[in-house]
C-alpha atoms as a PDB file:
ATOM      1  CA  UNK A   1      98.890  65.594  89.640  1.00  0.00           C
ATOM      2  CA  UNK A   2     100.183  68.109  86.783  1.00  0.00           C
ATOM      3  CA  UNK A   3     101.179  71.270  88.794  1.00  0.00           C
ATOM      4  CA  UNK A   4      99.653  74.741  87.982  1.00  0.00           C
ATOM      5  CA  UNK A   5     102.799  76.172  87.066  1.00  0.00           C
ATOM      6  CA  UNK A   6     106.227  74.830  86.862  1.00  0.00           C
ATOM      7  CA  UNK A   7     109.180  76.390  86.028  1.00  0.00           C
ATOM      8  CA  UNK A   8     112.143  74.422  84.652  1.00  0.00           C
ATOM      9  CA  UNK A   9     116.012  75.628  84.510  1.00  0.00           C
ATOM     10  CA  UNK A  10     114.471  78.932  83.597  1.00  0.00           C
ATOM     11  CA  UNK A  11     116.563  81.978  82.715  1.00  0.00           C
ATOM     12  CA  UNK A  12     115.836  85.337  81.910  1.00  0.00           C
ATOM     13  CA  UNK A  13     119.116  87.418  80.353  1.00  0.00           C
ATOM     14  CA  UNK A  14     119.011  90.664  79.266  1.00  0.00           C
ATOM     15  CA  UNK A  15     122.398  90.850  77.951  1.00  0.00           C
ATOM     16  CA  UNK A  16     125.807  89.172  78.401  1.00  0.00           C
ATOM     17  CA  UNK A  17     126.215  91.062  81.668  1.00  0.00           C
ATOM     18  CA  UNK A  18     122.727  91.193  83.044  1.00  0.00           C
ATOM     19  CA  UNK A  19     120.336  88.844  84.060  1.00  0.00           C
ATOM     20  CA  UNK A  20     117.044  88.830  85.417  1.00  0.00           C
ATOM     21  CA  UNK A  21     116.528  84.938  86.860  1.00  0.00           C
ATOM     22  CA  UNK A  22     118.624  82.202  86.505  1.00  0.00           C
ATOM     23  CA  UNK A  23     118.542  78.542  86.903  1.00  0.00           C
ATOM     24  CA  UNK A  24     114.717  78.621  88.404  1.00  0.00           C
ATOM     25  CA  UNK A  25     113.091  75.480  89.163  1.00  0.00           C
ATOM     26  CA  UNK A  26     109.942  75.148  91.107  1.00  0.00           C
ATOM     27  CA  UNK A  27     106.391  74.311  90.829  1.00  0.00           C
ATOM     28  CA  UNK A  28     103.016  75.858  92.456  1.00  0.00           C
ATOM     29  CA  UNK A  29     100.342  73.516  92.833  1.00  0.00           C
ATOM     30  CA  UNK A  30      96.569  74.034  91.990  1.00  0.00           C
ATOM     31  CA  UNK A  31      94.576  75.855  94.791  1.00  0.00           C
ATOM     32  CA  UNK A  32      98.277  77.363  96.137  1.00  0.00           C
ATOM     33  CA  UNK A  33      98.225  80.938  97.589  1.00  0.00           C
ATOM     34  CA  UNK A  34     102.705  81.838  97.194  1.00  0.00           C
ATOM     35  CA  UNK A  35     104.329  85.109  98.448  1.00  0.00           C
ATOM     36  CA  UNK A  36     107.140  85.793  96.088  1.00  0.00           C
ATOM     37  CA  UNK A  37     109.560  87.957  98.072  1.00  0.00           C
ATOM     38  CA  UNK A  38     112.717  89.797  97.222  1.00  0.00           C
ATOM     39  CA  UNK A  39     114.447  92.862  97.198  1.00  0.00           C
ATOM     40  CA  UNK A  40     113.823  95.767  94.556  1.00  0.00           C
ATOM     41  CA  UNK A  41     115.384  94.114  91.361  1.00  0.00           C
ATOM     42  CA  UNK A  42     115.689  90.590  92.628  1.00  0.00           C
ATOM     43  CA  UNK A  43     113.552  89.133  89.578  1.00  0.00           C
ATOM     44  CA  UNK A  44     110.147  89.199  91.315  1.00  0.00           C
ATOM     45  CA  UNK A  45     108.286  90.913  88.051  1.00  0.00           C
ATOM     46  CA  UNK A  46     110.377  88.722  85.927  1.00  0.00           C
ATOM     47  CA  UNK A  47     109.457  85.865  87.222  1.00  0.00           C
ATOM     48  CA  UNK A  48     105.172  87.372  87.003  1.00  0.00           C
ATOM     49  CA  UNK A  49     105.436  88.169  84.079  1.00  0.00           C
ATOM     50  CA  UNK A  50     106.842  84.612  82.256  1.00  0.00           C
ATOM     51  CA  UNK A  51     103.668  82.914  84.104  1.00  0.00           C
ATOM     52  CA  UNK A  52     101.468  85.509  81.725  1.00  0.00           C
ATOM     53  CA  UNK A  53     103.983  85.399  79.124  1.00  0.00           C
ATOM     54  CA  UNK A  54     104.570  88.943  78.679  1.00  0.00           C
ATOM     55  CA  UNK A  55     108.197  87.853  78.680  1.00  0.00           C
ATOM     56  CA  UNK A  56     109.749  84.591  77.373  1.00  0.00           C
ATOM     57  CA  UNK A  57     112.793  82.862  79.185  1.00  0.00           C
ATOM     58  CA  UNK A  58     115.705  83.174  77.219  1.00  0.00           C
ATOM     59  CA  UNK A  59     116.417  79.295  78.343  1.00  0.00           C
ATOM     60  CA  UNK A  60     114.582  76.644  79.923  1.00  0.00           C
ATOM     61  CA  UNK A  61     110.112  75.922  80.013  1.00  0.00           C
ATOM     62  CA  UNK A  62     107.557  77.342  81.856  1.00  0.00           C
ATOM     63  CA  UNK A  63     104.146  75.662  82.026  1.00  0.00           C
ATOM     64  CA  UNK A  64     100.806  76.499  82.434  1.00  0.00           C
ATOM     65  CA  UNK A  65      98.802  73.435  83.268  1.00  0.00           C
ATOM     66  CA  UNK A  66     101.024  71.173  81.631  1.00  0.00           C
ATOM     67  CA  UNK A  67     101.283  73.215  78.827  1.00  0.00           C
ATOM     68  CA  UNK A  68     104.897  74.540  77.486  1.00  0.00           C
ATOM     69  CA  UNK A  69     104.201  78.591  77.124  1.00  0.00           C
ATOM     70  CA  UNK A  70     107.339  79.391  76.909  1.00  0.00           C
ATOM     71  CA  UNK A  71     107.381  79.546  73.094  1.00  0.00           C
ATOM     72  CA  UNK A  72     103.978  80.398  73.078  1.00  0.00           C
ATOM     73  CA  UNK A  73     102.451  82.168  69.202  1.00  0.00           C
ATOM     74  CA  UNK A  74     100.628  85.651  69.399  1.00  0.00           C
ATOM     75  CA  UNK A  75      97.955  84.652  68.365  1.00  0.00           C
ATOM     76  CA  UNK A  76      97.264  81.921  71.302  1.00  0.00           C
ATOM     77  CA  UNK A  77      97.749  84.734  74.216  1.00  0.00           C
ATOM     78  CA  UNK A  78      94.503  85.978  74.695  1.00  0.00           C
ATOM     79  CA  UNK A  79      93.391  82.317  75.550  1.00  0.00           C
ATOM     80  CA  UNK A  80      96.016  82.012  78.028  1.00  0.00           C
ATOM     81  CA  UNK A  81      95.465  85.651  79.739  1.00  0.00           C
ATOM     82  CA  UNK A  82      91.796  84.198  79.867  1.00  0.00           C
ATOM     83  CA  UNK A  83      93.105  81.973  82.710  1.00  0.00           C
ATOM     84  CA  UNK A  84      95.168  84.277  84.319  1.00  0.00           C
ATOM     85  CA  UNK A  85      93.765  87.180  86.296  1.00  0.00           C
ATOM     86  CA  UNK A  86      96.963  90.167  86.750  1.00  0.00           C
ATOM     87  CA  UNK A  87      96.832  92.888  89.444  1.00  0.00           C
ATOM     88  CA  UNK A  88      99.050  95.583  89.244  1.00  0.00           C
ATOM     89  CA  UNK A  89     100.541  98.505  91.916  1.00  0.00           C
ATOM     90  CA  UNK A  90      99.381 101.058  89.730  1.00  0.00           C
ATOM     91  CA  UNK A  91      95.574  99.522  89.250  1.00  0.00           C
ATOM     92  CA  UNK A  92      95.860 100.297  85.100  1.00  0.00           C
ATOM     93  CA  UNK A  93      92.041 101.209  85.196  1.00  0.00           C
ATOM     94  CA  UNK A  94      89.883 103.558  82.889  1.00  0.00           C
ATOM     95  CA  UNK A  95      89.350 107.266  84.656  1.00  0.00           C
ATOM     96  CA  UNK A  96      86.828 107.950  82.173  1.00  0.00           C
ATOM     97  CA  UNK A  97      84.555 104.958  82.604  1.00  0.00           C
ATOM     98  CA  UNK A  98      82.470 103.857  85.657  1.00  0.00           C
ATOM     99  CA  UNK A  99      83.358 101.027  88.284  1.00  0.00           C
ATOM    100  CA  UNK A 100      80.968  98.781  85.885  1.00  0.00           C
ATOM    101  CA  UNK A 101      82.430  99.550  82.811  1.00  0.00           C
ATOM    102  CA  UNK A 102      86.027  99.213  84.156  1.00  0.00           C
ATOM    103  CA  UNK A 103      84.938  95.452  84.823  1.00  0.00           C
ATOM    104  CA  UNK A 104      82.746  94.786  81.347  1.00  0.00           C
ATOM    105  CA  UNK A 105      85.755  96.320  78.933  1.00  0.00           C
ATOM    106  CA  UNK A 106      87.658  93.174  79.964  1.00  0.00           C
ATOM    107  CA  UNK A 107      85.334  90.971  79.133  1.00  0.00           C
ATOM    108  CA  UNK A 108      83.809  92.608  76.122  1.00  0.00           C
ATOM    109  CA  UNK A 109      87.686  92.786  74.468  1.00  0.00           C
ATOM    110  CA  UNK A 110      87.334  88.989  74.642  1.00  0.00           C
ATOM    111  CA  UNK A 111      84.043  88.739  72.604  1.00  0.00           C
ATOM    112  CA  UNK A 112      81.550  88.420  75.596  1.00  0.00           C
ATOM    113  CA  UNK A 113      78.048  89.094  75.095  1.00  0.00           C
ATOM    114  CA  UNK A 114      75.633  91.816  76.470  1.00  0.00           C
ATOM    115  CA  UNK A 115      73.750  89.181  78.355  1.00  0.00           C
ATOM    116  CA  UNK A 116      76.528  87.801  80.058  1.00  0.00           C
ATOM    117  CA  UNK A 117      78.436  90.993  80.881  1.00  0.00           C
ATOM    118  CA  UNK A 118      74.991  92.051  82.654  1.00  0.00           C
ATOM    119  CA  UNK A 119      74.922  89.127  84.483  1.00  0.00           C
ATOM    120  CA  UNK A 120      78.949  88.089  85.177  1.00  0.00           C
ATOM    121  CA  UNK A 121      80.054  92.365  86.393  1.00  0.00           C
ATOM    122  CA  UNK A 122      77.610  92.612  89.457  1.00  0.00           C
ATOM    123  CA  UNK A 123      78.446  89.164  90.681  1.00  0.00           C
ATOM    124  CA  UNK A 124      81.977  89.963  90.492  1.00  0.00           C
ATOM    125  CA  UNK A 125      81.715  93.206  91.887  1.00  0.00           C
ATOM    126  CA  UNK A 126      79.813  91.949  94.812  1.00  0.00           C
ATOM    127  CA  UNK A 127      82.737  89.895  95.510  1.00  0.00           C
ATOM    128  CA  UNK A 128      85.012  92.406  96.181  1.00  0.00           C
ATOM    129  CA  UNK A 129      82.518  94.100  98.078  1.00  0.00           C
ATOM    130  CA  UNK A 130      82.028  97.636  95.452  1.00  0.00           C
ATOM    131  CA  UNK A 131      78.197  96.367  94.613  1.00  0.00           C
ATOM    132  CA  UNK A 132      77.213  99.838  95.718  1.00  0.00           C
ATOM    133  CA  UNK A 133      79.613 101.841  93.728  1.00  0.00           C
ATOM    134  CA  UNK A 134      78.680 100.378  90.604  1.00  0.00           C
ATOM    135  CA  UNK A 135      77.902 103.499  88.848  1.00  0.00           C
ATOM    136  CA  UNK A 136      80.849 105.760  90.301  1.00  0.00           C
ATOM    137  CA  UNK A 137      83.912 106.814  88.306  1.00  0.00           C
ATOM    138  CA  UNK A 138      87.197 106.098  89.231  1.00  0.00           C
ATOM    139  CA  UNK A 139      88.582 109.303  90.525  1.00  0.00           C
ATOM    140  CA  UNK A 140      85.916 109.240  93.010  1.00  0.00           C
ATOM    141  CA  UNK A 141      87.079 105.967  94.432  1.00  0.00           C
ATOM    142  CA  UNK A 142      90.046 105.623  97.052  1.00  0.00           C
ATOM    143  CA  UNK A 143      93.104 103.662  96.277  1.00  0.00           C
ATOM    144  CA  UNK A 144      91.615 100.530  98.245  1.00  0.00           C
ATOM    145  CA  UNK A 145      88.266 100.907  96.191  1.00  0.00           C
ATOM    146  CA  UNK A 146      90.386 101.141  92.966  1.00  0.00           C
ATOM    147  CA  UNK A 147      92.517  98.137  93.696  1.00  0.00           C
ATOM    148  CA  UNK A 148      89.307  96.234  94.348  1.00  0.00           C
ATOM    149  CA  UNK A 149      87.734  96.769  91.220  1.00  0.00           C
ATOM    150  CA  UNK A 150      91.506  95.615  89.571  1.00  0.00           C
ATOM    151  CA  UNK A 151      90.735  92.784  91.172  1.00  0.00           C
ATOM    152  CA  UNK A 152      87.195  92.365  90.114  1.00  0.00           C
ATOM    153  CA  UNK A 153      88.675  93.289  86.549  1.00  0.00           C
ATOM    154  CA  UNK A 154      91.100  89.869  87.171  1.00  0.00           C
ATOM    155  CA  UNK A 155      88.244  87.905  88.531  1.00  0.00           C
ATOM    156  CA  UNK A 156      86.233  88.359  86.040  1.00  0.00           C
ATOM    157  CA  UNK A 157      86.738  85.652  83.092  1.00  0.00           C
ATOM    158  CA  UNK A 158      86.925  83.523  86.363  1.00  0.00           C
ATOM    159  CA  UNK A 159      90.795  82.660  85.956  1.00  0.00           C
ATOM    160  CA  UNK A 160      92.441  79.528  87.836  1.00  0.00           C
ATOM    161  CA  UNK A 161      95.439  82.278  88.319  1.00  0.00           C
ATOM    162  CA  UNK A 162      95.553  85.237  89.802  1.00  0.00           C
ATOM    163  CA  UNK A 163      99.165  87.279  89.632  1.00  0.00           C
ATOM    164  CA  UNK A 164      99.207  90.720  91.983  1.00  0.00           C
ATOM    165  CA  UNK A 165     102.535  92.441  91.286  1.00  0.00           C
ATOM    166  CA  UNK A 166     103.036  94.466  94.503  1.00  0.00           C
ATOM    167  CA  UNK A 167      99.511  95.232  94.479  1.00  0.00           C
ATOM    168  CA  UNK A 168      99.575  97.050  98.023  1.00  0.00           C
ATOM    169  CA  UNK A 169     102.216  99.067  96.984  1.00  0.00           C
ATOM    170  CA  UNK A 170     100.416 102.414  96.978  1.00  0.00           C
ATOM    171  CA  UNK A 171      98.145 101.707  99.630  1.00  0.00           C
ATOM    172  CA  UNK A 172      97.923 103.071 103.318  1.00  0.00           C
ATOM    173  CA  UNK A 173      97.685  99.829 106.375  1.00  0.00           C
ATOM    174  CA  UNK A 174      94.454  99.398 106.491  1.00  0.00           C
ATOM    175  CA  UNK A 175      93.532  99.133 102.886  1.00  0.00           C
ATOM    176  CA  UNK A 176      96.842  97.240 102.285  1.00  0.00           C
ATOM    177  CA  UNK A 177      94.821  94.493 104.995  1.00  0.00           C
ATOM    178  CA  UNK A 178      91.920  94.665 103.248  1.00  0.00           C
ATOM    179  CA  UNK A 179      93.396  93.829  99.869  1.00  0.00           C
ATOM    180  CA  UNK A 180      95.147  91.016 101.150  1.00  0.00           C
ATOM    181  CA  UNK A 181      92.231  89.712 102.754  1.00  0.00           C
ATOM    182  CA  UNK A 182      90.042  89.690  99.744  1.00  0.00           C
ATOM    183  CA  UNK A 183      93.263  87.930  97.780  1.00  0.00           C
ATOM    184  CA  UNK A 184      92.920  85.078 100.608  1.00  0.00           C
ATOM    185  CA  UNK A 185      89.184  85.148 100.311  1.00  0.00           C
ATOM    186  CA  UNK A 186      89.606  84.343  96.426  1.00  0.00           C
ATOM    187  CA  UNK A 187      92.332  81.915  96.920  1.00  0.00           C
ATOM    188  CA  UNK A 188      89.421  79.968  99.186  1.00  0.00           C
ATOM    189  CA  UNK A 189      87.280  79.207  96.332  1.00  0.00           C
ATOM    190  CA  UNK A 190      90.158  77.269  94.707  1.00  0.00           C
ATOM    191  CA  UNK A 191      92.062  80.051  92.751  1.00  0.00           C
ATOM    192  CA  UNK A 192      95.808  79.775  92.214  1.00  0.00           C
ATOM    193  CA  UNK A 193      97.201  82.757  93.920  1.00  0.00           C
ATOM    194  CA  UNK A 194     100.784  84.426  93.104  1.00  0.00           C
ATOM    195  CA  UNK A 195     101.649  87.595  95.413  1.00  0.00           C
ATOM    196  CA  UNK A 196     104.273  89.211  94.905  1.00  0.00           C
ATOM    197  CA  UNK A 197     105.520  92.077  97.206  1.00  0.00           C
ATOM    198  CA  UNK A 198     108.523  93.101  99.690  1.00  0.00           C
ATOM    199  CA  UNK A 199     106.219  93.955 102.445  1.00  0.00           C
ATOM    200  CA  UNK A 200     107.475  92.017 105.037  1.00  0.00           C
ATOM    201  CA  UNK A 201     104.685  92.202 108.137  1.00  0.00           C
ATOM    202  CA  UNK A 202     101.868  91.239 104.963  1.00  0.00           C
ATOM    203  CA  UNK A 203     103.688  88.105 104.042  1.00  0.00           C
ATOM    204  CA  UNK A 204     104.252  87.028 107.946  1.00  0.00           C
ATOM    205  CA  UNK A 205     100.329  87.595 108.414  1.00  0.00           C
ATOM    206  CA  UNK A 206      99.436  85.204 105.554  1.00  0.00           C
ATOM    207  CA  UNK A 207     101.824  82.715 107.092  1.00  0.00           C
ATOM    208  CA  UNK A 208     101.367  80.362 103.901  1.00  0.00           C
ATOM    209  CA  UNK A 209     104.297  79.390 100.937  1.00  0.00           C
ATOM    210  CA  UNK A 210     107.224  81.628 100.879  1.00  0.00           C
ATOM    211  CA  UNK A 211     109.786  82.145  98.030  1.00  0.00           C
ATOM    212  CA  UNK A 212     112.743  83.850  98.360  1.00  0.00           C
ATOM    213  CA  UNK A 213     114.604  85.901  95.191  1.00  0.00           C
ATOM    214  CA  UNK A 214     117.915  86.828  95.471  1.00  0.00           C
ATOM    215  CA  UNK A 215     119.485  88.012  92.621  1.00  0.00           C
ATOM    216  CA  UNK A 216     117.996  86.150  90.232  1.00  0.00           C
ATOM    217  CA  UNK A 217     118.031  82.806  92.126  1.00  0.00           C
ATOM    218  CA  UNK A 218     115.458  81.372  94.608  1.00  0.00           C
ATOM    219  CA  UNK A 219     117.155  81.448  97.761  1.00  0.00           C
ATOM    220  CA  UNK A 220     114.885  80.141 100.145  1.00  0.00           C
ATOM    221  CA  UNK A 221     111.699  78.051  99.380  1.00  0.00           C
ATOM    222  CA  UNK A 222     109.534  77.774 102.467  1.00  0.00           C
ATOM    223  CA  UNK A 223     106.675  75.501 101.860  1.00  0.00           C
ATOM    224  CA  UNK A 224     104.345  76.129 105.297  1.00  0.00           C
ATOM    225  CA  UNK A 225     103.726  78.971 106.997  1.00  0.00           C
ATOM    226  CA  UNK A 226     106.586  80.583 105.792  1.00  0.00           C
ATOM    227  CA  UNK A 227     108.233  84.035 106.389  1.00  0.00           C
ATOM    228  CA  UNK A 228     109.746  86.873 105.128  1.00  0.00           C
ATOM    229  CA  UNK A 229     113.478  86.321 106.520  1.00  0.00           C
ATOM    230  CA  UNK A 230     115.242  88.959 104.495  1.00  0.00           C
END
């Protein structure tokens, strides 16, 4: 079976005396919910972002689906962010536009119609459980509201990947719980899920895959109920 994504002899350098990753080989099959674990500058974000191809390795392949992205033209991103869902610390959202509207600029940027938009945001938004805050703006959410609808705003173009870069990182316990909850919940209905984070007790509750970065390198590559062992 072709993996979801595979990484082969991947390196990332930024100059002669700095690298981000180096030497990374590993796969993550379909359906796979990974913790990607490390230290502040480890390589973690490097790593996310050559799956969306915001950066490109400066040696080696990475694959989406059995396809090489690594080299991937302009013009053929948008069709590969369509199957890729991203979820960031700092939820990147729209203060000036409602819950719904947060959701339906994402898919009306990819030339979605009015018909579907009405139809595809509440579903999605039910999901995540914000189907009564459809109409409220975003500085009248909390942080755990406005991380859900960053994850409604991933779930939307329903991707096979979904990528959360530290996407607890501003959040108190309880909606840091939440938010990994609904991640699980997602990764249920078949969705590739890629976590990234250095919150230790989070990764030892989801007791699944477990990747270690250190330095650059993947130290540690715990395929079952793995830990955080930092």
């Amino acid at each position: 079976m072709i993996p979801m994504i595979a990484f082969e002899k991947v390196s990332k350098i930024y100059n002669e005396n700095s690298f981000a990753l180096k030497d990374i080989n590993f796969k993550i099959e379909s359906g796979e919910f990974i913790s990607i674990v490390g230290q502040s500058g480890a390589g973690k974000s490097t790593l996310l972002k050559l799956i969306f191809a915001e950066e490109k390795p400066t040696e080696g392949n990475v694959f989406i689906k059995g396809s090489d992205i690594s080299k991937i033209k302009s013009r053929k991103l948008p069709i590969l962010r369509r199957h890729i869902g991203v979820v960031f610390q700092d939820f990147k959202l729209l203060d000036r536009k409602t819950v719904f509207e947060n959701v339906a600029f994402a898919m009306e940027v990819s030339g979605k119609s009015d018909v579907e938009i009405q139809e595809d945001v509440p579903q999605v938004l039910e999901i995540v459980g914000l189907a009564d805050k459809v109409d409220s703006y975003i500085n009248e959410l909390s942080g755990g509201e406005k991380q859900r609808v960053s994850i409604a705003r991933a779930l939307v173009h329903r991707p096979d990947i979904i990528i959360a870069d530290e996407p607890t990182g501003n959040l108190d316990i309880v909606n840091t719980w939440d938010i990994i909850q609904l991640l699980m919940k997602i990764n249920q209905y078949g969705t590739t899920v890629v976590l990234a984070t250095h919150n230790r007790e989070i990764v030892n509750l989801i007791n699944k895959r477990v990747v270690t970065i250190d330095r650059g390198k993947i130290s540690r590559d715990q395929l079952d109920k793995g830990k955080y062992l930092i």
